[in-house]
Protein backbone atom coordinates (compact mmCIF):
# COMPACT_ATOMS: atom_id res chain seq x y z
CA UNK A 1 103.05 67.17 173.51
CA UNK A 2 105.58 64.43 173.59
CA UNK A 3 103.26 62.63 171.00
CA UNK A 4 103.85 65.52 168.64
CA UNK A 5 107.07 65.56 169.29
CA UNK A 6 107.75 62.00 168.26
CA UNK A 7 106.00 62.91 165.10
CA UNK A 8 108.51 65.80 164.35
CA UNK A 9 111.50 63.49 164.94
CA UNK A 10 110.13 60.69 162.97
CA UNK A 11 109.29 63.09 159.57
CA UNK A 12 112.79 64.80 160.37
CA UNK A 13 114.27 60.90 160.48
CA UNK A 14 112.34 60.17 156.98
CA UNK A 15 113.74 63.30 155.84
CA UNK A 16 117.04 62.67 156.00
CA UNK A 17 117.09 59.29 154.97
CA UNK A 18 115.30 60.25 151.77
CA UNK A 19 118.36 61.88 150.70
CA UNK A 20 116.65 64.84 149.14
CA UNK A 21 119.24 66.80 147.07
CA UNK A 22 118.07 69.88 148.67
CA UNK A 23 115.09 70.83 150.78
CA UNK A 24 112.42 71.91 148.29
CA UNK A 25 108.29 71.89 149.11
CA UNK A 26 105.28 72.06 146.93
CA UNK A 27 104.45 75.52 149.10
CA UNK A 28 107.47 76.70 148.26
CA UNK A 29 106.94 76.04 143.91
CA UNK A 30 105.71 79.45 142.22
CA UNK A 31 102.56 77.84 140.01
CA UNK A 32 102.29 81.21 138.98
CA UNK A 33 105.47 80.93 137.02
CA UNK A 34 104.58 77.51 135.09
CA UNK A 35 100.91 78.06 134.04
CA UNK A 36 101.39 74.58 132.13
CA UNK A 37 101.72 72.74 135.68
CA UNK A 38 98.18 71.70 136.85
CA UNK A 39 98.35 72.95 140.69
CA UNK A 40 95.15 71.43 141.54
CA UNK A 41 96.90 67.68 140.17
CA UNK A 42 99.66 68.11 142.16
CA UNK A 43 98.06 69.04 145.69
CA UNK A 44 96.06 65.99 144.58
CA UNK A 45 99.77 64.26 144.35
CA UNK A 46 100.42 65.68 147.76
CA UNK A 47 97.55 63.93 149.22
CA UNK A 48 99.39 60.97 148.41
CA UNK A 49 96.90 58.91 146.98
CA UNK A 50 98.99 57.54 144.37
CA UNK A 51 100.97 56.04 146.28
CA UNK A 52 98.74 53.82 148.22
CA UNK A 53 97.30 52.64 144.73
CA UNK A 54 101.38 52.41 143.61
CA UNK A 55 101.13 54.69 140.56
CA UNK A 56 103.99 56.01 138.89
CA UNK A 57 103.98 59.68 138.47
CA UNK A 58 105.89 61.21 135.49
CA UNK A 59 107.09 64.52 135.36
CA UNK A 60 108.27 65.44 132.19
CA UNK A 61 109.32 68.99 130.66
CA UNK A 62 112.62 71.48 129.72
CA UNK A 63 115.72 71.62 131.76
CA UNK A 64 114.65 74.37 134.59
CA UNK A 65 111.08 73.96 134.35
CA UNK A 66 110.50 72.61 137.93
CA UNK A 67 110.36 68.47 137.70
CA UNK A 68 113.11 68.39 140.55
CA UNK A 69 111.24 71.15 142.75
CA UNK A 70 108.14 69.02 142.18
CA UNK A 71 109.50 65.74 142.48
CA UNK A 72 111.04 67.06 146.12
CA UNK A 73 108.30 68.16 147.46
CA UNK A 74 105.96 65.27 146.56
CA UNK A 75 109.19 63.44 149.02
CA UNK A 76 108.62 65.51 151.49
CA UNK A 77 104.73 65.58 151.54
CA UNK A 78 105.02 61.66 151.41
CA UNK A 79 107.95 62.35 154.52
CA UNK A 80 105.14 64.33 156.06
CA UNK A 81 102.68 61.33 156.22
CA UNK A 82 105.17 59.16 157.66
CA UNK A 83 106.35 57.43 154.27
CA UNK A 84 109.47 55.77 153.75
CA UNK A 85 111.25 57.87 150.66
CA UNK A 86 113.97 57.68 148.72
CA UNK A 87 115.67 60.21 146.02
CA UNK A 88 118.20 59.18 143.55
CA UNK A 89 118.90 60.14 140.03
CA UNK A 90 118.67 57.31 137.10
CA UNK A 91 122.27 56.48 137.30
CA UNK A 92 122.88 56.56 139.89
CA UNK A 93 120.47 53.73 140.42
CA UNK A 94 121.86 52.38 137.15
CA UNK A 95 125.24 52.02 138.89
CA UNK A 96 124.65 50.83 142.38
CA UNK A 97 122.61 47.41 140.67
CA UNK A 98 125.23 46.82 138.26
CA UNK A 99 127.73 46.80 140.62
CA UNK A 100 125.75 44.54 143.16
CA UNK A 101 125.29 42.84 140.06
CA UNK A 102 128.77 42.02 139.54
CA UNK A 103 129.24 41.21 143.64
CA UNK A 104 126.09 38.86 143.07
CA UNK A 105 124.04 40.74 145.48
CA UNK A 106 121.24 42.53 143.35
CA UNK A 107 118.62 40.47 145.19
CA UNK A 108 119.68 42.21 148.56
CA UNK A 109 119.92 45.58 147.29
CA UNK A 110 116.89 44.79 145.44
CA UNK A 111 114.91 44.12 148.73
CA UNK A 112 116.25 46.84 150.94
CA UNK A 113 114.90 49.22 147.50
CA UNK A 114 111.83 47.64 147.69
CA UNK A 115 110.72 48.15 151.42
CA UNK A 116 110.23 52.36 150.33
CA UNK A 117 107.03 53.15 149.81
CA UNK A 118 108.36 55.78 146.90
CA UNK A 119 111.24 56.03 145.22
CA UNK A 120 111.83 59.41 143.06
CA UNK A 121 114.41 58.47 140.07
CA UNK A 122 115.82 61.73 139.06
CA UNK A 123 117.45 62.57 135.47
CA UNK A 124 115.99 59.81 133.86
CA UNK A 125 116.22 60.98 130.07
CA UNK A 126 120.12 62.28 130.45
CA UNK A 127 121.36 58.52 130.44
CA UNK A 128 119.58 55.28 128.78
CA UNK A 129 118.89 52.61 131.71
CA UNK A 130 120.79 49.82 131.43
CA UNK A 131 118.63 46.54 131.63
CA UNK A 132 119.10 45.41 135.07
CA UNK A 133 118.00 48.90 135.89
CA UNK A 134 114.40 48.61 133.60
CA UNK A 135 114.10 45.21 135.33
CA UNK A 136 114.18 47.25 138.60
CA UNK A 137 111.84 50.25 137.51
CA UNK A 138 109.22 47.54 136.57
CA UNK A 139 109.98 45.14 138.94
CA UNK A 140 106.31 44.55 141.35
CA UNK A 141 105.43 44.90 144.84
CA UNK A 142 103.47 41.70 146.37
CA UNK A 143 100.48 43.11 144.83
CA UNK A 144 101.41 42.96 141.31
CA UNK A 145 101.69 46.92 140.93
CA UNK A 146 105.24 49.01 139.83
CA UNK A 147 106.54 50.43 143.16
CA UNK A 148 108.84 53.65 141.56
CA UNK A 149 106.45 56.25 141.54
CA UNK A 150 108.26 59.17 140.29
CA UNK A 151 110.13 59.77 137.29
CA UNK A 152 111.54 63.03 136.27
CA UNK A 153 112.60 63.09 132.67
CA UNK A 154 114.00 66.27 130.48
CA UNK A 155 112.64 64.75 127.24
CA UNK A 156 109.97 65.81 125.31
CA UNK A 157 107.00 63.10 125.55
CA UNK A 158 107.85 62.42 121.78
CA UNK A 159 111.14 61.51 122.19
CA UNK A 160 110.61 59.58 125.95
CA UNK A 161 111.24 55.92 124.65
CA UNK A 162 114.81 56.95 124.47
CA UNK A 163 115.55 56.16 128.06
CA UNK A 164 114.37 52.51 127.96
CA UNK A 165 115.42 50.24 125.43
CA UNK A 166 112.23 49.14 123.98
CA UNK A 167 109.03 51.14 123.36
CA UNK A 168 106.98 48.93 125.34
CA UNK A 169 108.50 49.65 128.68
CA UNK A 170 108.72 53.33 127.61
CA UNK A 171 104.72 53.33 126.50
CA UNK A 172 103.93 51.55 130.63
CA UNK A 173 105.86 54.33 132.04
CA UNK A 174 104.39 57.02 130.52
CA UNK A 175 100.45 55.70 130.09
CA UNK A 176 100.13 54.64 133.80
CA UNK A 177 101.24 57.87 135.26
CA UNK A 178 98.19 59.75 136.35
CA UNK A 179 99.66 62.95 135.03
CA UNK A 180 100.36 61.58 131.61
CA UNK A 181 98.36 63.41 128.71
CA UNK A 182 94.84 61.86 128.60
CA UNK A 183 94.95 60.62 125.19
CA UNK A 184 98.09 58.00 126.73
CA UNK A 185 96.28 57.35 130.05
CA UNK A 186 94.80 53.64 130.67
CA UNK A 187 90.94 53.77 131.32
């Protein structure tokens, strides 16, 4: 009993310190009304496998269709399992690194990012990422793998380079997320 009850405090703790912009869970998302959303992939998200094996995990679609809903509640499942989480949108991001940046302390803010074990990056094709922000979206854990996991862009795949300023970084986003198209996946 008190065991559980630790449990409940510690997900509500890694809750709140995800910042979620507003309580949203997978249970909650109507599949019904997004037939092109794989369920089945996402409960497989849930499961949080991809983060273990550091992943990223691109959602990418229309303004409305559900990347935010979907990006939340793949925080809170990874809240569930006792996962330190973090939400923020691309500019966010953006701005708090240039401005540690220009205070020289990128490396600290850098490390206290690093030490979640996912970070969703919200908005991502509203603004282009400056450079010190690409450095951080592709900057490697210990074990050589990208540590943001999700990225919610509004662009159409076609037009998804736009947010990083060279295709290259745009083509390792997209073709190591495990929800990519399967033509663009790695085998």
């Amino acid at each position: 009993m008190e065991s559980e009850e630790r449990d409940r405090h510690a997900v509500q703790a890694r809750l709140h310190d995800a910042r979620l912009p507003r309580m949203k869970t997978l249970e909650e998302f109507d599949f019904n009304q997004a037939a092109h959303i794989p369920a089945p992939k996402i409960r497989e998200l849930a499961e949080g496998g991809y983060i273990e094996r550091a992943e990223p995990v691109v959602l990418m679609g229309e303004c409305g269709t559900g990347k935010t809903h979907l990006a939340t509640g793949l925080c809170v499942a990874a809240c569930r399992q006792k996962r330190r989480v973090r939400f923020t949108t691309a500019a966010n991001l953006v701005n708090e690194l240039v401005e540690a940046q220009q205070q020289g302390g990128v490396r600290r803010v850098l490390a206290r990012w690093m030490r979640y074990d996912l970070i969703a990056l919200d908005e991502v094709g509203y603004v282009p990422l400056a450079e010190i922000g690409l450095s951080f979206c592709f900057r490697s854990s210990p074990n050589g793998r990208t540590r943001l996991a999700d990225r919610d862009t509004n662009l159409p795949f076609s037009n998804g380079h736009r947010c990083f300023p060279t295709q290259d970084c745009a083509r390792r986003c997209w073709t190591e997320s495990p929800i990519a198209p399967t033509s663009l996946r790695r085998h």
